[in-house]
Protein backbone atom coordinates (compact mmCIF):
# COMPACT_ATOMS: atom_id res chain seq x y z
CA UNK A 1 133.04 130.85 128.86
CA UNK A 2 134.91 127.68 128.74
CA UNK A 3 131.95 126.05 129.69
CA UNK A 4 130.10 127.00 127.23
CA UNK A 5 132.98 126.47 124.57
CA UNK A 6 133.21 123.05 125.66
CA UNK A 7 129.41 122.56 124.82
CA UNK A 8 130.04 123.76 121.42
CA UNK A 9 132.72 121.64 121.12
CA UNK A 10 129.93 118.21 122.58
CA UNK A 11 127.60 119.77 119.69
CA UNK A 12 129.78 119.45 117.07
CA UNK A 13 131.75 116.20 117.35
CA UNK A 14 128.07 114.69 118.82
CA UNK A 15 126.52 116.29 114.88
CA UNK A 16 128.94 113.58 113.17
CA UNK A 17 126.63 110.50 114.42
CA UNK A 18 123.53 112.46 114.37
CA UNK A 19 120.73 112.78 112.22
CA UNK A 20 118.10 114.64 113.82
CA UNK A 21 118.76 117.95 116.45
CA UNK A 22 116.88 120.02 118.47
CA UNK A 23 115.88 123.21 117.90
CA UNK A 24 115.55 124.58 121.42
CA UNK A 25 119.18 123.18 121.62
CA UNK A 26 120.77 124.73 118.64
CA UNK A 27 119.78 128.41 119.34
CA UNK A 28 121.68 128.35 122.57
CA UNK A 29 124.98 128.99 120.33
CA UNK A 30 126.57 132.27 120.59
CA UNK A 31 128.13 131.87 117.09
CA UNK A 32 126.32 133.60 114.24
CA UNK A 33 126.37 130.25 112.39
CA UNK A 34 125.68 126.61 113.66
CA UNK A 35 127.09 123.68 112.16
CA UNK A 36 125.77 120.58 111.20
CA UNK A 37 126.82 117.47 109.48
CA UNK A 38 125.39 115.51 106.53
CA UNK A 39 126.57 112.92 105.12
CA UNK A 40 129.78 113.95 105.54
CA UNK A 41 129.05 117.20 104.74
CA UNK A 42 129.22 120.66 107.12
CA UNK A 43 125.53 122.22 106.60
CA UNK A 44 125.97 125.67 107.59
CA UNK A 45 122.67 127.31 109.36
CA UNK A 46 122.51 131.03 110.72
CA UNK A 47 121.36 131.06 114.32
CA UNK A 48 119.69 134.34 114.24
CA UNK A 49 117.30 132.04 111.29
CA UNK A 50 116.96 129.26 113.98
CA UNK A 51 115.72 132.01 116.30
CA UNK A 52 113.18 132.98 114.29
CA UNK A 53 111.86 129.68 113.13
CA UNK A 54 111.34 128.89 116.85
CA UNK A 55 109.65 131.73 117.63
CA UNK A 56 107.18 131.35 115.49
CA UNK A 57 106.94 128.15 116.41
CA UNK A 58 106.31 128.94 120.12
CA UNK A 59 103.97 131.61 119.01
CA UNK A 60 101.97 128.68 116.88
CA UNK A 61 102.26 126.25 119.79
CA UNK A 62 100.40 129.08 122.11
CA UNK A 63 97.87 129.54 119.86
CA UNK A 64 96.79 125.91 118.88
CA UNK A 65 97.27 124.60 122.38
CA UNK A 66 99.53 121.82 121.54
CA UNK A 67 102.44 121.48 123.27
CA UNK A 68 105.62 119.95 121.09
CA UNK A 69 109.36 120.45 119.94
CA UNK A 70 110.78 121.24 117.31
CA UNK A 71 113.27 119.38 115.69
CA UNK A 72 115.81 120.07 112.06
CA UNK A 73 117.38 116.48 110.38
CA UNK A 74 119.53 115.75 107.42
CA UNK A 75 117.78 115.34 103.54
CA UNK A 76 118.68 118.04 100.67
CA UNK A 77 114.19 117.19 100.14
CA UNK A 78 111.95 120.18 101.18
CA UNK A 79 109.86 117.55 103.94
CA UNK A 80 108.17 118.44 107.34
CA UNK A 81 106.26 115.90 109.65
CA UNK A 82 104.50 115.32 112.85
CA UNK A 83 105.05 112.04 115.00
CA UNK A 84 102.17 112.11 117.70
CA UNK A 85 101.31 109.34 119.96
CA UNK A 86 102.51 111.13 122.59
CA UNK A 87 105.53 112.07 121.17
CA UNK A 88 104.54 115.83 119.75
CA UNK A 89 107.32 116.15 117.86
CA UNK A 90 107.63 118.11 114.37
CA UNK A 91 110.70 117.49 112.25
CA UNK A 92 111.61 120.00 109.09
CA UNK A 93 114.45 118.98 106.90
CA UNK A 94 117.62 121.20 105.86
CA UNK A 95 116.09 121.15 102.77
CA UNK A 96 112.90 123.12 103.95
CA UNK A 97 114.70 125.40 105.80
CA UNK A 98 116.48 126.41 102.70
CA UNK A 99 113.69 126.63 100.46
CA UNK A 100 111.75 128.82 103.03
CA UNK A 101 114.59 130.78 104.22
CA UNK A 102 112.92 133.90 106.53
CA UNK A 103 109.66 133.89 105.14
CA UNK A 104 107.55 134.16 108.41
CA UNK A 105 104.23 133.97 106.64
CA UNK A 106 105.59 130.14 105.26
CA UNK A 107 107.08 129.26 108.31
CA UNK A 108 103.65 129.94 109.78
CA UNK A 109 101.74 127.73 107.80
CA UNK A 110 104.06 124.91 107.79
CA UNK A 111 103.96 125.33 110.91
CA UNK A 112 100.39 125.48 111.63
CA UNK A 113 99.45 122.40 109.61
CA UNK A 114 101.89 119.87 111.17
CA UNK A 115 100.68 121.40 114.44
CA UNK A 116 97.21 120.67 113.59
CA UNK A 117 98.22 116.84 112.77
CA UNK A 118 99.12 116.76 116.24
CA UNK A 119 96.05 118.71 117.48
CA UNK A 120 93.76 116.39 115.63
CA UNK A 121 95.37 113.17 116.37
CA UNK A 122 96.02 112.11 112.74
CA UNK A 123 98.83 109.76 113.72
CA UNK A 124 96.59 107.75 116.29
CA UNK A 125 93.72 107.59 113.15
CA UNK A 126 95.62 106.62 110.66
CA UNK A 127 97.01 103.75 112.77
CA UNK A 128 93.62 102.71 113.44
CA UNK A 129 92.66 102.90 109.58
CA UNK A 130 95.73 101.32 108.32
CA UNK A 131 94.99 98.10 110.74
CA UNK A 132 91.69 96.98 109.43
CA UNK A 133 92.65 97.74 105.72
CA UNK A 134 96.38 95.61 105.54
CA UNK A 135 94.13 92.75 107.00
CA UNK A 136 91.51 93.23 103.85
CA UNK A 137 94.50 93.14 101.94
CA UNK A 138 95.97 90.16 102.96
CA UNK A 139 92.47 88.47 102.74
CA UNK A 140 92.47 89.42 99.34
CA UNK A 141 96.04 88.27 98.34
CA UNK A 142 95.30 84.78 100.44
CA UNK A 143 91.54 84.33 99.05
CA UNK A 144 90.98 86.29 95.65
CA UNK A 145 93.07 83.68 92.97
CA UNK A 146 91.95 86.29 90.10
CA UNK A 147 94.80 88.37 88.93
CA UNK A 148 92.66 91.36 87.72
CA UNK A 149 90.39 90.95 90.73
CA UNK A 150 93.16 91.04 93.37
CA UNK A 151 94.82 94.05 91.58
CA UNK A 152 91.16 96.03 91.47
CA UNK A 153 90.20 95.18 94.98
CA UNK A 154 93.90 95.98 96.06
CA UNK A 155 93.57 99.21 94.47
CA UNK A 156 89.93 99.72 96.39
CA UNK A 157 91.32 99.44 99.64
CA UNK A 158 94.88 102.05 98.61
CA UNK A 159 91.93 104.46 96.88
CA UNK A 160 90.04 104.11 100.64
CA UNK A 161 93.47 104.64 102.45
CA UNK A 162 94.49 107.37 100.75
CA UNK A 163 90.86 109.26 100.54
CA UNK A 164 91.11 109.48 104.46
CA UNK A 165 95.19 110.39 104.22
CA UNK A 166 93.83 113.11 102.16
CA UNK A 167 90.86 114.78 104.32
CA UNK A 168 93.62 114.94 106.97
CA UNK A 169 95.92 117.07 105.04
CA UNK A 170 93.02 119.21 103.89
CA UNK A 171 92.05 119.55 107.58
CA UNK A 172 95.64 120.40 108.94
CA UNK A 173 95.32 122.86 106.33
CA UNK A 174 92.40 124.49 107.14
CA UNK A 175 93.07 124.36 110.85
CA UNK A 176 96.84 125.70 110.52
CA UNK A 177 95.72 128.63 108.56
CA UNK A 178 93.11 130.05 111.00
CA UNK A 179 95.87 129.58 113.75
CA UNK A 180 98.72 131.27 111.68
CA UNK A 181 95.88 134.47 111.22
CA UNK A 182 95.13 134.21 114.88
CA UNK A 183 98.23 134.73 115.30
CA UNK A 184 98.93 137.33 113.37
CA UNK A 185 100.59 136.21 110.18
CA UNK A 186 99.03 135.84 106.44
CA UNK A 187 97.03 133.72 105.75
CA UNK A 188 98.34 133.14 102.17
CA UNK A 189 101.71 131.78 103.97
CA UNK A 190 100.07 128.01 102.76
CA UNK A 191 99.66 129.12 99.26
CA UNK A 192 102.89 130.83 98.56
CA UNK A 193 104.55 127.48 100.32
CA UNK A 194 103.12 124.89 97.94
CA UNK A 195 104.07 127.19 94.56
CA UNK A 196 107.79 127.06 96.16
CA UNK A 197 107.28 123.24 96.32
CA UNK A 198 105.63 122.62 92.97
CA UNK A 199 108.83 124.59 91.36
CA UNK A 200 111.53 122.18 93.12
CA UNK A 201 109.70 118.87 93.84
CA UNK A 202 109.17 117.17 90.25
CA UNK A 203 105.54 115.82 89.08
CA UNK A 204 104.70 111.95 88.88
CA UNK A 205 101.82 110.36 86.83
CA UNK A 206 100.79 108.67 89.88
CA UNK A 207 96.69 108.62 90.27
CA UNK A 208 95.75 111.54 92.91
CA UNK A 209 93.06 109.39 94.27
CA UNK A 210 95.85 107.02 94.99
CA UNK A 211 98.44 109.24 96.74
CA UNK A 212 98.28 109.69 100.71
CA UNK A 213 98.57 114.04 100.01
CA UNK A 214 96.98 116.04 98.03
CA UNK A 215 98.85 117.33 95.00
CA UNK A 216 100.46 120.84 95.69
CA UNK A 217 97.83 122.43 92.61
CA UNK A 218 94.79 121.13 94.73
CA UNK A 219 95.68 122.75 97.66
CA UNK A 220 96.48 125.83 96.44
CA UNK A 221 93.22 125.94 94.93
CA UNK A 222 91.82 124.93 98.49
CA UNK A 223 94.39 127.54 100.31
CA UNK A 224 93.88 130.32 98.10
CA UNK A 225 89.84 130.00 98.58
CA UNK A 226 90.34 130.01 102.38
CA UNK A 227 92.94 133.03 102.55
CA UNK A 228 90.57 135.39 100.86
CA UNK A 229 87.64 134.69 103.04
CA UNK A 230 90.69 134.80 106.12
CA UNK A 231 92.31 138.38 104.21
């Protein structure tokens, strides 16, 4: 007992520098709540919510094939990512975890599609697209002395970036969901997680063909098509 007290105690003082922890870590507390620090701030988490995120996250992993941990840092933003090259590991901010709170189905596909980014690669891709395009861009910065030109060209090679950026998401998507209904969750998980975002993440006038994701409308359009062929 006091050696597990005095882990508590390593967790706590050791959440003051930190800004990333580890799931599989956190759920080892025997307290009802674990505590985490922000800013400065205590962020409060139940453990018994922690539990369940990871299982369905082991239950995801088993399905796709594709081992990797699961990890919670600081940001009040709803965000979730995948780092591959090797490193399988998915990160979900505080601010996800209270936007989704215990919806399993959500969890799911959230899940499922950063899963599938590691299942697919994406990270190891996009590194090989982004090389050969910020080279055309610096050609065109160093060569084009046109203002309009350089700005239209420069706006080619974004619209190229972001048009592969895009088919990934749409494939993570597609990919996640099948895996969250093999595994025997809803497959509308996906859609009912992008109308939560599109309430609490404001709208920009950027150009969609410009922006690395799709917008959250698009793939709910895309989501909702594949659910009812999946329901």
């Amino acid at each position: 007992m006091r050696r597990f007290a005095y882990l508590l105690f390593l967790i706590a003082i050791s959440s003051q520098t930190k800004s990333a922890w580890l799931v599989s870590d956190l759920i080892k507390s025997k307290s009802d709540t674990v505590l985490l620090s922000r800013e400065g701030q205590i962020e409060r988490i139940r453990t018994q919510q922690l539990r369940e995120i990871s299982f369905i996250f082991q239950k995801l992993c088993a399905r796709a094939g594709q081992p990797a941990t699961l990890w919670i840092e600081t940001g009040p933003t709803p965000n979730a990512s995948a780092q591959g090259l090797g490193n399988n590991r998915i990160t979900v901010s505080f601010g996800m975890i209270e936007l989704l709170g215990d919806k399993q189905e959500e969890w799911a596909a959230l899940i499922g599609h950063e899963l599938a980014h590691l299942k697919l690669d994406h990270a190891k891709a996009g590194m090989k697209r982004r090389i050969p395009l910020s080279i055309a861009e610096e050609l065109i910065n160093e060569k084009v002395k046109h203002k309009t030109t350089r700005d239209l060209l420069g706006l080619s090679t974004k619209a190229i970036g972001s048009h592969y950026s895009q088919k990934q998401e749409y494939d993570s998507d597609y990919l996640g969901t099948i895996w969250t209904v093999e595994a025997g969750f809803s497959p509308w998980g996906g859609v009912q997680l992008h109308q939560k975002l599109l309430r609490v993440i404001p709208r920009d006038n950027y150009p969609n063909f410009l922006k690395s994701h799709p917008s959250s409308q698009q793939r709910i359009k895309a989501l909702s098509r594949l659910a009812r062929d999946l329901d």
